[in-house]
N, C-alpha and C. Protein backbone atom coordinates (compact mmCIF):
# COMPACT_ATOMS: atom_id res chain seq x y z
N UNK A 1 59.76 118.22 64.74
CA UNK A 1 60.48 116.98 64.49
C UNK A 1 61.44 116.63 65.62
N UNK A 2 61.45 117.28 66.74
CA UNK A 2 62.36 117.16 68.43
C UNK A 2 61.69 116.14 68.72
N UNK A 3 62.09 115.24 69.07
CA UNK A 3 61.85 113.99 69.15
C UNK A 3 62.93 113.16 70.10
N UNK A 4 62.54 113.13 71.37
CA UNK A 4 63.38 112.46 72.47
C UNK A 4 63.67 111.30 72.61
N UNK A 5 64.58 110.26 73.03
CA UNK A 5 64.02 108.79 73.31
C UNK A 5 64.02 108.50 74.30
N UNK A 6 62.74 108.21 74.59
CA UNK A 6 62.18 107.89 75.91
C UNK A 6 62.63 106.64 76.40
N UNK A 7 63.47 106.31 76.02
CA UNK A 7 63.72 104.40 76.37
C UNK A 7 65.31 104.65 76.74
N UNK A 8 65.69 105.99 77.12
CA UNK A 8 66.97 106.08 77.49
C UNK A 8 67.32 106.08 79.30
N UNK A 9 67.80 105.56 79.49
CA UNK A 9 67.61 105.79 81.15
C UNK A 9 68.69 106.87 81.47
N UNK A 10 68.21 107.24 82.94
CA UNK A 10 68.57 108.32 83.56
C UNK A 10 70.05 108.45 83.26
N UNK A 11 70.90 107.76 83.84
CA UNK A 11 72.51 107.80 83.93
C UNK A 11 72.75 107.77 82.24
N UNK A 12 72.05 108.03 81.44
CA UNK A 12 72.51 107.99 79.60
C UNK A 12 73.05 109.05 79.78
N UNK A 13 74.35 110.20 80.34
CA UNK A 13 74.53 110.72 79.93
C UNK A 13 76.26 111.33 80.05
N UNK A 14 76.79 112.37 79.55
CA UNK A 14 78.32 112.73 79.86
C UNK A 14 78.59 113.61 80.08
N UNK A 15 79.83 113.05 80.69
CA UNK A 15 80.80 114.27 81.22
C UNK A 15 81.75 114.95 80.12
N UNK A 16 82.37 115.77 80.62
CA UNK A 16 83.10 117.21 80.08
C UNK A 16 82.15 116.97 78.31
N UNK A 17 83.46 116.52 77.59
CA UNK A 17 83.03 116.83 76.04
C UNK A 17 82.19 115.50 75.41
N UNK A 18 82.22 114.63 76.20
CA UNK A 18 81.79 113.26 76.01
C UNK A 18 82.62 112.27 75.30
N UNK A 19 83.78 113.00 75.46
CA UNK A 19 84.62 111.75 74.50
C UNK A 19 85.09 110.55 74.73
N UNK A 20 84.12 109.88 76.47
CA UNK A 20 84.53 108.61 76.88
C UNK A 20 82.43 108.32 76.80
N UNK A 21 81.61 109.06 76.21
CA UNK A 21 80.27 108.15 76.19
C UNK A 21 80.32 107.48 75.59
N UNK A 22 79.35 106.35 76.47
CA UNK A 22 79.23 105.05 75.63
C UNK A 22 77.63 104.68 75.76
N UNK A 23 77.00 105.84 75.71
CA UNK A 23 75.62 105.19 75.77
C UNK A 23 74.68 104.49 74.98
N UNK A 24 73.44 104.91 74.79
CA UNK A 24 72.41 104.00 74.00
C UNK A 24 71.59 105.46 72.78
N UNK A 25 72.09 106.48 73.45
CA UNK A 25 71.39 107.21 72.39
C UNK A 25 71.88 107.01 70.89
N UNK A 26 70.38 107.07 69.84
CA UNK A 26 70.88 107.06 68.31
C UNK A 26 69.83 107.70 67.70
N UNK A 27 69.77 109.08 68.23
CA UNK A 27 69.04 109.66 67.67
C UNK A 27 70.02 111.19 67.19
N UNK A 28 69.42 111.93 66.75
CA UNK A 28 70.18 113.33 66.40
C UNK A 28 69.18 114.50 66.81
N UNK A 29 69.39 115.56 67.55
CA UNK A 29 68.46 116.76 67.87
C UNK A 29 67.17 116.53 66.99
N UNK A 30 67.36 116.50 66.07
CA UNK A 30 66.08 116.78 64.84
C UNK A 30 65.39 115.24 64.80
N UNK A 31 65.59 114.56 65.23
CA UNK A 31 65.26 113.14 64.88
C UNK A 31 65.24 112.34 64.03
N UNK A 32 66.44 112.84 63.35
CA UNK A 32 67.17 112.32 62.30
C UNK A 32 67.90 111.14 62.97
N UNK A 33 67.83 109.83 62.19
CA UNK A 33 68.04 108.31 62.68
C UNK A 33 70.04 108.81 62.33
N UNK A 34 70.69 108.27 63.32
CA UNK A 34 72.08 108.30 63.23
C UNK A 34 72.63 106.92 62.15
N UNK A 35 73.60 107.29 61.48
CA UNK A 35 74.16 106.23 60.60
C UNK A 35 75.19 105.75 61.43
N UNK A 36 75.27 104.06 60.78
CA UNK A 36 76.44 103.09 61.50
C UNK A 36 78.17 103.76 61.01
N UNK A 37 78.51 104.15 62.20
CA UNK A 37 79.71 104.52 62.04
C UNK A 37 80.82 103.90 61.26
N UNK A 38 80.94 102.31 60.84
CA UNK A 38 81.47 101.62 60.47
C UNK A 38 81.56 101.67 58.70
N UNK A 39 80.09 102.24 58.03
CA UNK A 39 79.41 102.08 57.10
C UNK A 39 79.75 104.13 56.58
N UNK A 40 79.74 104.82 58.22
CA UNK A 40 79.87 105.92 57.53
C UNK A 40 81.72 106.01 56.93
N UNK A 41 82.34 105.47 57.45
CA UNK A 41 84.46 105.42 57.30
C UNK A 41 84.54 106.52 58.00
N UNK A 42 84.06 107.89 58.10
CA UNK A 42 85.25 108.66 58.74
C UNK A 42 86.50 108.39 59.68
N UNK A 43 86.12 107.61 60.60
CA UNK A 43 86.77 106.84 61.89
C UNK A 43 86.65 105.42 61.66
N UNK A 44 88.38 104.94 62.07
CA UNK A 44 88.42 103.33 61.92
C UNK A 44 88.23 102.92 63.47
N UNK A 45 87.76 101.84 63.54
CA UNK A 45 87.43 101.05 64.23
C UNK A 45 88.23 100.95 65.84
N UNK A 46 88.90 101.43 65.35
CA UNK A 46 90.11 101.48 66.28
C UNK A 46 90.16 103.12 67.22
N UNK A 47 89.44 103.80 67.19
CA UNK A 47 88.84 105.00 67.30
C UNK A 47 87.57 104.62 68.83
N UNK A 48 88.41 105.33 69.81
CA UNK A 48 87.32 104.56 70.83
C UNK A 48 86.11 105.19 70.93
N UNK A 49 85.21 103.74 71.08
CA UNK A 49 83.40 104.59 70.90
C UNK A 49 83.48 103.56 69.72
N UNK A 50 83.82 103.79 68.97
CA UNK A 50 83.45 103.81 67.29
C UNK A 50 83.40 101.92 66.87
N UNK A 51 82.33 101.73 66.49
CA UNK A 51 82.23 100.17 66.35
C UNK A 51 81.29 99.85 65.08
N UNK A 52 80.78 98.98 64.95
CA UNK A 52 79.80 98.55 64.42
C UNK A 52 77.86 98.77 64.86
N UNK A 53 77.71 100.09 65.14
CA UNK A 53 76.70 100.63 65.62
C UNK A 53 76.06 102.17 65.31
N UNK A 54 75.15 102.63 65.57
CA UNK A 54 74.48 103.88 64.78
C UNK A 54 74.81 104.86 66.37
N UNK A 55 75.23 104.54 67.34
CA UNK A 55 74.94 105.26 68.22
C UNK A 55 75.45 106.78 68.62
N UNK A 56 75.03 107.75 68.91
CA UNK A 56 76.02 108.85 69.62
C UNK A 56 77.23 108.56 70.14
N UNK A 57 77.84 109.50 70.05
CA UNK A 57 79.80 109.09 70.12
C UNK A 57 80.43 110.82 70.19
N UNK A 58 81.41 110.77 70.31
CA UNK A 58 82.22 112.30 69.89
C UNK A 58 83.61 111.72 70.17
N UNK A 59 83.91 110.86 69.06
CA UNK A 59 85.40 110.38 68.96
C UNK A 59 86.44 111.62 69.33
N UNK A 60 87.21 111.14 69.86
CA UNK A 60 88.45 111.66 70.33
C UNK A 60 87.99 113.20 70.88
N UNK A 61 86.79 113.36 71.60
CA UNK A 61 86.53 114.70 71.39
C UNK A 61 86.46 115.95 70.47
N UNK A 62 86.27 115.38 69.17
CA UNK A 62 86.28 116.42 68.25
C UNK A 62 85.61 117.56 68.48
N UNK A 63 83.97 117.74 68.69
CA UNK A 63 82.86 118.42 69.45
C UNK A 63 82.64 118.93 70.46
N UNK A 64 81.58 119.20 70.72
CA UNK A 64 81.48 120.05 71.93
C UNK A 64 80.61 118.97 73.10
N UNK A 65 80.16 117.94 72.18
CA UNK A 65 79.36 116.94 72.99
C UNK A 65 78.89 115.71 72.24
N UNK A 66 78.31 114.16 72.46
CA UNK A 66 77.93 113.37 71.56
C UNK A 66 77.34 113.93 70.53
N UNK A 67 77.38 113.52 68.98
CA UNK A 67 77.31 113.35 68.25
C UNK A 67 76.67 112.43 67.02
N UNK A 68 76.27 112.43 66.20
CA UNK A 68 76.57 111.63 65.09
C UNK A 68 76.43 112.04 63.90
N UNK A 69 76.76 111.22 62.57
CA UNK A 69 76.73 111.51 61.08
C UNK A 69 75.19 111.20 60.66
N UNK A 70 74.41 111.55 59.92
CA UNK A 70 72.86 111.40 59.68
C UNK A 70 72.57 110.53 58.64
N UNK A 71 71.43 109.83 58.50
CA UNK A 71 71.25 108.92 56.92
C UNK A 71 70.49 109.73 56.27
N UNK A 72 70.47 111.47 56.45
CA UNK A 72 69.97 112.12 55.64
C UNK A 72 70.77 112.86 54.90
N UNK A 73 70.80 112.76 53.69
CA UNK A 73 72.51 113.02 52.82
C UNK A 73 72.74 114.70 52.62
N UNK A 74 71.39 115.53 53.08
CA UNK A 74 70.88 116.92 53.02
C UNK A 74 71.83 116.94 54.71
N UNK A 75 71.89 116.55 55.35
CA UNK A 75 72.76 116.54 56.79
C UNK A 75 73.91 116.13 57.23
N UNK A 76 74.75 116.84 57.05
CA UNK A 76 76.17 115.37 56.98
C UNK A 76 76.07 114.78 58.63
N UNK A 77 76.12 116.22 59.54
CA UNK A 77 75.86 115.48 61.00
C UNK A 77 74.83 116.50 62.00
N UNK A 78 74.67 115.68 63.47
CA UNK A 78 73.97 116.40 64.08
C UNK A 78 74.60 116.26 65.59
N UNK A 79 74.31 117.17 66.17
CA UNK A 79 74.66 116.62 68.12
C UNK A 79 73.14 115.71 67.87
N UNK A 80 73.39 115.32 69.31
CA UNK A 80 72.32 114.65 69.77
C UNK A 80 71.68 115.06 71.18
N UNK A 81 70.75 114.37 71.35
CA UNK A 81 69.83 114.87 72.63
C UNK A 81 70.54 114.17 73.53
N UNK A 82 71.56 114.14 74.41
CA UNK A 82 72.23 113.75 75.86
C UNK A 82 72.17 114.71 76.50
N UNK A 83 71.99 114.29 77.97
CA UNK A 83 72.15 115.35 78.88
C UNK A 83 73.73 115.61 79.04
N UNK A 84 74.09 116.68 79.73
CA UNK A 84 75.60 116.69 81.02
C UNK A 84 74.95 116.20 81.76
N UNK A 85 76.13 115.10 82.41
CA UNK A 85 75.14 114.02 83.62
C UNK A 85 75.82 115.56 84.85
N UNK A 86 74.89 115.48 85.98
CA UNK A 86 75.37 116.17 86.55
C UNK A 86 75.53 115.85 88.27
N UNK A 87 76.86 116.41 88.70
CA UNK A 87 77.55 116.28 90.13
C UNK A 87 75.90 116.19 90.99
N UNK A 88 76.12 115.55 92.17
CA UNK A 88 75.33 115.13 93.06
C UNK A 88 75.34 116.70 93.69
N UNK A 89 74.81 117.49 94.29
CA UNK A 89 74.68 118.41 95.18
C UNK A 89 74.88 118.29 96.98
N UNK A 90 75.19 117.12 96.96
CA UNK A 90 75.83 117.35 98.46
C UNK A 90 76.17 116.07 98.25
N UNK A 91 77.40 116.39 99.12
CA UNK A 91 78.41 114.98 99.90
C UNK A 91 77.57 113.71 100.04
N UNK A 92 77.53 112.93 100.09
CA UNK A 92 77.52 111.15 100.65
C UNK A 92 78.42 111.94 101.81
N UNK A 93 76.87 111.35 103.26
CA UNK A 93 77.28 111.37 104.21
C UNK A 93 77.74 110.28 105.11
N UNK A 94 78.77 109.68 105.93
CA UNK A 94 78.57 108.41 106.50
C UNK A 94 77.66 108.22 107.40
N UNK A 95 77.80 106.97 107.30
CA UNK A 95 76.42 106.18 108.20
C UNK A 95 76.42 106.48 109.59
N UNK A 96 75.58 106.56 110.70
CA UNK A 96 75.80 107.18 112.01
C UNK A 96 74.82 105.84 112.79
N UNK A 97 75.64 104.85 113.59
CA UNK A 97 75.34 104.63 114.66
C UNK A 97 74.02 105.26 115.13
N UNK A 98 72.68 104.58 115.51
CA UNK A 98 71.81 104.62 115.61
C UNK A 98 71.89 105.07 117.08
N UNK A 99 71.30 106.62 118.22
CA UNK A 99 71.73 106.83 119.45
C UNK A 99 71.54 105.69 120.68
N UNK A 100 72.62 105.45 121.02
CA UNK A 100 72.71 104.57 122.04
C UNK A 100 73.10 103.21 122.03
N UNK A 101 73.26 103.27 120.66
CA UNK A 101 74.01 101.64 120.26
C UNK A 101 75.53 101.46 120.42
N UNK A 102 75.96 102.65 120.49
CA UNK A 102 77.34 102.70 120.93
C UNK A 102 77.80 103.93 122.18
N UNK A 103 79.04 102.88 122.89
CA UNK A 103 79.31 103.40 124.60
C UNK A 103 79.66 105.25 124.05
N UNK A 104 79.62 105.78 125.39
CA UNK A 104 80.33 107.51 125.10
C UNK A 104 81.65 107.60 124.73
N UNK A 105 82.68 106.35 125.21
CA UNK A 105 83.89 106.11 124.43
C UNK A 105 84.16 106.05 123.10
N UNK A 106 82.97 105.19 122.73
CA UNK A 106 82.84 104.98 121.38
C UNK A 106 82.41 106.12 120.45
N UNK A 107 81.87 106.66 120.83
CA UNK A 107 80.70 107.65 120.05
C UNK A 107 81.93 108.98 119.88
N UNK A 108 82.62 109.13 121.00
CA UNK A 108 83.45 110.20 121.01
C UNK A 108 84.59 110.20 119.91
N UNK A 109 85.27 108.81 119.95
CA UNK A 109 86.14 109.13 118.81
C UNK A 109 86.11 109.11 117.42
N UNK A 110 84.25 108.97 117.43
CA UNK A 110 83.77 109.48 116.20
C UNK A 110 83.13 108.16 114.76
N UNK A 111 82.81 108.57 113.89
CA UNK A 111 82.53 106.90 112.84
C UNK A 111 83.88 106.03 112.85
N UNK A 112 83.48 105.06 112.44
CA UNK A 112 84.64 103.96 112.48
C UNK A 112 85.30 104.28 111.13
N UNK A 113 86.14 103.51 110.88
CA UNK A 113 86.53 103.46 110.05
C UNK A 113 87.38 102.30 109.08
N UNK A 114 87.13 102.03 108.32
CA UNK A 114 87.38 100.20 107.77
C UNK A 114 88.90 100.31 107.47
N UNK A 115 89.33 99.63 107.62
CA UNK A 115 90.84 99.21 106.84
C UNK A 115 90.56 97.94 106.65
N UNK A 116 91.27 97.68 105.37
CA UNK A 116 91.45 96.23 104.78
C UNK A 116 92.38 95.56 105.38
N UNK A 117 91.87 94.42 105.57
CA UNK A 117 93.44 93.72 106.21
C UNK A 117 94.70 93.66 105.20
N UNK A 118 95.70 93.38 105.12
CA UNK A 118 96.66 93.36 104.33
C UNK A 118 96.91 91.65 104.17
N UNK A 119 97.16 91.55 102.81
CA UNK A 119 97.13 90.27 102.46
C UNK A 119 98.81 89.84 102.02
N UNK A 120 98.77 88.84 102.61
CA UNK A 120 100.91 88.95 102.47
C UNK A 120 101.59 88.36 101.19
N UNK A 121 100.50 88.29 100.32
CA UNK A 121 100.95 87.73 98.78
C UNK A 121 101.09 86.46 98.50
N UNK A 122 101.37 85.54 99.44
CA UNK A 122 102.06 84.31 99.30
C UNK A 122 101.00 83.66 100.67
N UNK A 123 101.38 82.14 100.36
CA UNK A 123 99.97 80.90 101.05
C UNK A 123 100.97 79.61 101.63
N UNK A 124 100.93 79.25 101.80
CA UNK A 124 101.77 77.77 102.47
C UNK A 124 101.44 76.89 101.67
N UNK A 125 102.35 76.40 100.94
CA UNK A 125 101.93 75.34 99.96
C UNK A 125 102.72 73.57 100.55
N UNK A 126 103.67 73.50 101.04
CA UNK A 126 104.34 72.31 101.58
C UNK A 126 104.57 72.63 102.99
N UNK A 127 104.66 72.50 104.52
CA UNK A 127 105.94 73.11 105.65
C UNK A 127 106.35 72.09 105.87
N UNK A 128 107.77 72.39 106.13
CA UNK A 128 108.97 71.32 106.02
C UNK A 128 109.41 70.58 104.86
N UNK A 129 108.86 71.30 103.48
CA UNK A 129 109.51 70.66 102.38
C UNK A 129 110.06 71.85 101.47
N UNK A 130 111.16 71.82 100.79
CA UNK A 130 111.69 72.51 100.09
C UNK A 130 111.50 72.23 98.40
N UNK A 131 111.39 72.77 97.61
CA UNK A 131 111.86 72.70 95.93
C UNK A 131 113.19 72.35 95.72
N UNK A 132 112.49 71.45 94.72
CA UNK A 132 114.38 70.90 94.36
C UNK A 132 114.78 71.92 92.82
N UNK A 133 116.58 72.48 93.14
CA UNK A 133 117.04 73.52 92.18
C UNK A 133 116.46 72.95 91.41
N UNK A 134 117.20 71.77 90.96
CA UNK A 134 117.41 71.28 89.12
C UNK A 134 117.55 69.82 89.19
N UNK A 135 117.30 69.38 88.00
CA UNK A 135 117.42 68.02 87.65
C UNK A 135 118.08 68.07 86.61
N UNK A 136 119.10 67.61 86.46
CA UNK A 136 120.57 67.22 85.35
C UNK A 136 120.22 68.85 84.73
N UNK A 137 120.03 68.85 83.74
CA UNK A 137 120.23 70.38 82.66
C UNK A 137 118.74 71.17 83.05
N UNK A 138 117.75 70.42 83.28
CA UNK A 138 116.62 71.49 83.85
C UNK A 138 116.33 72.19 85.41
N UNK A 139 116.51 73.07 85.07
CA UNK A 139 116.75 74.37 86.37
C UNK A 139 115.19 74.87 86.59
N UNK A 140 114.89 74.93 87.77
CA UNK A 140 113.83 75.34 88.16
C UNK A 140 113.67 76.62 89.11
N UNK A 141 115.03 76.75 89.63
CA UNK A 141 115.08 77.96 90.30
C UNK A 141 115.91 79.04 89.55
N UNK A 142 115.04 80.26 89.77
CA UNK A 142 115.20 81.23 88.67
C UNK A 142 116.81 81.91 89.33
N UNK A 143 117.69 82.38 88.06
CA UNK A 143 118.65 82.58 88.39
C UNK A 143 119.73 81.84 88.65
N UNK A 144 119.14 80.45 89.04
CA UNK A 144 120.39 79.44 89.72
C UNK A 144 120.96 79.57 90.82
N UNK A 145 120.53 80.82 91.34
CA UNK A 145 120.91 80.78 93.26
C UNK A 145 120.05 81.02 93.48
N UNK A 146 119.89 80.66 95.24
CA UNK A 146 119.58 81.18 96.42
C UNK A 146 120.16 82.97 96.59
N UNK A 147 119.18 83.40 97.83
CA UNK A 147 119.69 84.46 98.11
C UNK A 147 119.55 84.72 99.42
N UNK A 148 119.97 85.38 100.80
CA UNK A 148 119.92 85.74 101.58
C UNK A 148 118.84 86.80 101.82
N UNK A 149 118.04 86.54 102.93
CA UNK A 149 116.89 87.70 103.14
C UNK A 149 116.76 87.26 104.56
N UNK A 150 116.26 88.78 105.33
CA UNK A 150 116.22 88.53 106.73
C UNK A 150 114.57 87.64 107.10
N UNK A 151 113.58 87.13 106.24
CA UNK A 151 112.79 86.81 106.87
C UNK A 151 111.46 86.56 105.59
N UNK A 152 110.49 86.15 106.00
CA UNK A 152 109.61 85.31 104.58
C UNK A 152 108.91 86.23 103.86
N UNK A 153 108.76 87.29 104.84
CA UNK A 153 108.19 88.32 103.71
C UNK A 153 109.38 89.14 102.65
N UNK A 154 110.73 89.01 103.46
CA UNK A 154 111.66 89.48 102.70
C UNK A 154 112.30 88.52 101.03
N UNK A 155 111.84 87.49 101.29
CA UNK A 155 111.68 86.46 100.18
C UNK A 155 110.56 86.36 99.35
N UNK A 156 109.49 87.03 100.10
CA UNK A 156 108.45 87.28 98.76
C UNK A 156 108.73 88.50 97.58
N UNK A 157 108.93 89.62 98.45
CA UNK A 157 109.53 90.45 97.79
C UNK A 157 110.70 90.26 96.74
N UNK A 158 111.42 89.14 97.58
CA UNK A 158 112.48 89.40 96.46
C UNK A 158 112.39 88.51 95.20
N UNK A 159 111.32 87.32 95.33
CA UNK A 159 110.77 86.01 94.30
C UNK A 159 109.77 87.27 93.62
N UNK A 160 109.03 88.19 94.31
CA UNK A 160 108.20 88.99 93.40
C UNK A 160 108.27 89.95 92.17
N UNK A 161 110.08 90.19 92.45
CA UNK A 161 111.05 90.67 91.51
C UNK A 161 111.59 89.85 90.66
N UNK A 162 111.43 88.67 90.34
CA UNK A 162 112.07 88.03 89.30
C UNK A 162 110.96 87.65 88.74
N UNK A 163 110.96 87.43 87.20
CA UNK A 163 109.84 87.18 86.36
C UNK A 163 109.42 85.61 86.22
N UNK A 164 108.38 85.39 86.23
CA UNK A 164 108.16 83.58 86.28
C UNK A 164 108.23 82.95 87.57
N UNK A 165 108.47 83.81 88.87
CA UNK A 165 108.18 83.22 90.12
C UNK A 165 106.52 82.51 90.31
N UNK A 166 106.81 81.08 90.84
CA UNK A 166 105.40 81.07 91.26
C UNK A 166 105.64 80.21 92.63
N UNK A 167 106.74 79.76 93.10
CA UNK A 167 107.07 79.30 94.21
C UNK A 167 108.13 80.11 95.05
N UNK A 168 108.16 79.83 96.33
CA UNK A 168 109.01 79.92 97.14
C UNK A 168 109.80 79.10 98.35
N UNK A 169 111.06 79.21 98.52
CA UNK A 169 111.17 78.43 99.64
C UNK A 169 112.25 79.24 100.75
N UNK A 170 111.83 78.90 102.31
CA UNK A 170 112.40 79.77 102.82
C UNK A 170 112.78 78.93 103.73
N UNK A 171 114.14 78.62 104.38
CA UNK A 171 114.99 78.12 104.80
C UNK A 171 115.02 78.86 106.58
N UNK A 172 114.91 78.08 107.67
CA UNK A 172 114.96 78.40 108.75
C UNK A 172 116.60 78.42 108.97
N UNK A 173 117.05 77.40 108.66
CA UNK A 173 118.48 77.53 108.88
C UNK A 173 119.38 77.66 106.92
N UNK A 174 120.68 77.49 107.38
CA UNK A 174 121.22 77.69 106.32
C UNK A 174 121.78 79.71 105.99
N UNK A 175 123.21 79.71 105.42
CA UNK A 175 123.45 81.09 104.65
C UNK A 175 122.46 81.58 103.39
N UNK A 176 122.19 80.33 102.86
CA UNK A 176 120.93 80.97 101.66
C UNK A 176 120.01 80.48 102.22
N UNK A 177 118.79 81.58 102.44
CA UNK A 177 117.71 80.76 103.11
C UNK A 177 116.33 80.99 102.02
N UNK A 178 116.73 82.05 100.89
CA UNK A 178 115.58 82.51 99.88
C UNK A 178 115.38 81.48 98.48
N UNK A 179 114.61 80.80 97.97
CA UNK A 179 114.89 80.26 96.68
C UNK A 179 113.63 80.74 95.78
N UNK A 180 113.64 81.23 94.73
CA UNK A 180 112.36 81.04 93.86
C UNK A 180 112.23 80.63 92.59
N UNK A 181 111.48 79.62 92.87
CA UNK A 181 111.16 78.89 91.28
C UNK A 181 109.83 78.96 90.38
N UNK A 182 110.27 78.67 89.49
CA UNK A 182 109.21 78.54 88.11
C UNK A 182 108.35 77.57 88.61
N UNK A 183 108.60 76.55 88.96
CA UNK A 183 107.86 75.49 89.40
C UNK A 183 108.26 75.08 90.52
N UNK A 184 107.47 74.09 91.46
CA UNK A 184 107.88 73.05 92.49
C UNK A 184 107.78 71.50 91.86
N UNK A 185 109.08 70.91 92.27
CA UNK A 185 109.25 69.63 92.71
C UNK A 185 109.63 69.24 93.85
N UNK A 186 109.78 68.73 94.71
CA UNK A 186 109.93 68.58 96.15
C UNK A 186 110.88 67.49 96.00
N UNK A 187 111.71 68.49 96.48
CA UNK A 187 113.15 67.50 97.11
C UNK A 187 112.31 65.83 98.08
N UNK A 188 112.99 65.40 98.40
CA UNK A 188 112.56 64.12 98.92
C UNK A 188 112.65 64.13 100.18
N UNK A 189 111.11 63.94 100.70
CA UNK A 189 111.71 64.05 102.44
C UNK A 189 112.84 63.81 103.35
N UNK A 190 113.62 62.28 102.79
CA UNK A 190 114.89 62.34 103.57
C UNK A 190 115.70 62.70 103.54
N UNK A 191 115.85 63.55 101.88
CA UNK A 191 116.85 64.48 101.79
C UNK A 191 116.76 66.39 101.76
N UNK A 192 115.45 66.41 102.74
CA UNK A 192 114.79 67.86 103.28
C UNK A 192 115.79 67.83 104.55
N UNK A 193 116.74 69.35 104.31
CA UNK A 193 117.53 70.04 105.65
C UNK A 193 117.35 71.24 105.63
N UNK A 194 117.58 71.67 107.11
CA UNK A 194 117.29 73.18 107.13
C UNK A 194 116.25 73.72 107.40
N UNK A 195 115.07 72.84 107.75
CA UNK A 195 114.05 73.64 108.27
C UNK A 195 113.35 74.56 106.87
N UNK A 196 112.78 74.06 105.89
CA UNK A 196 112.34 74.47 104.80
C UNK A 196 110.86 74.69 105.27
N UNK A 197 110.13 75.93 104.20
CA UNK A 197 108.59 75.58 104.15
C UNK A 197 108.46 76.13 102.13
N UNK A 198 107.57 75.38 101.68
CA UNK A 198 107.61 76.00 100.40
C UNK A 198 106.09 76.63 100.23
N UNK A 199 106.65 78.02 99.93
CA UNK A 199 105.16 79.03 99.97
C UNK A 199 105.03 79.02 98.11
N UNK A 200 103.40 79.43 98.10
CA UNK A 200 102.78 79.64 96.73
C UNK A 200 102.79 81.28 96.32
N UNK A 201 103.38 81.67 95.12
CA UNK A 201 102.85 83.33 95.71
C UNK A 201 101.19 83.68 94.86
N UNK A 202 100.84 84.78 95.06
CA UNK A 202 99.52 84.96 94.98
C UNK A 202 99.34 86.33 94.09
């Protein structure tokens, strides 16, 4: 009555005790059909794995490996047929420059190596226009001041620390040159001083 399912693909299987599988097996060693977990109660729903489905599981790691409860009432439960998925046997090697595609300079200091560029959080949304604080009782800049910072990344950082930032404005001239608001409205060009740009953050 060992009875495999052949309709399981390769990667169907887990690590240590299996208490993060989430595969497709719903069978039990003996080939006993697994019951819907939902229908069996032991475990509420809220129990990860555990849903509205018949499948192998080993909630919270109870076991030694997937699992399930049986619709044969002579069985309360069974493991099931999963493999241990198992470690690759050698390294992922990097890719090697095909000989002669790269100079002896090159070749010498060995594979390349990628770095991501660094992305500076924030985009140019106005230059030369600033956010206006407030209008009569509605305030748009968080806090109600300005703040001093040596420079625009030092104003992202510091708009990135207050909650509800989604603008910035950074002042070429002026003692407060940092502002960050909830929103933008744009002061009015003829009354833009100071060499403003208003950034978006990201």
């Amino acid at each position: 009555m060992n009875k495999s399912n052949s309709s399981l693909l390769p990667f169907d299987c887990y690590v240590d005790k299996g208490a993060d599988y989430q595969g497709l097996q719903d069978m039990a060693l003996s080939g006993r059909t697994c019951k819907n977990w939902l229908k069996e109660g032991t475990y509420a729903p809220t129990v990860k794995g555990i849903g509205n489905h018949h499948y192998c599981r080993n909630p919270e790691g109870s076991k030694d490996k997937p699992w399930c409860f049986t619709v044969d009432p002579k069985v309360a439960w069974e493991y099931c047929e999963v493999s241990e998925c198992k470690q690759s046997a050698m390294d992922p090697k990097p890719w090697k420059a095909p000989k002669g595609s790269k100079s002896k300079a090159a070749t010498e200091k060995g594979p390349c190596k990628y770095t991501a560029p660094e992305k500076p959080g924030y985009k140019t949304y106005k230059a030369g226009r600033a956010c206006m604080d407030h209008r009569g009782d509605t305030w748009w800049l968080i806090t109600n001041n300005k703040t001093k910072v040596a420079d625009v990344k030092a104003c992202k950082n510091t708009c990135s620390m207050l909650a509800g930032s989604e603008y910035m404005t950074f002042f070429e001239g002026g003692k407060e040159n940092c502002g960050c608001y909830r929103t933008c409205v744009l002061v009015p060009q003829d009354q833009t001083i100071e060499s403003p740009t208003v950034y978006k953050l990201e």
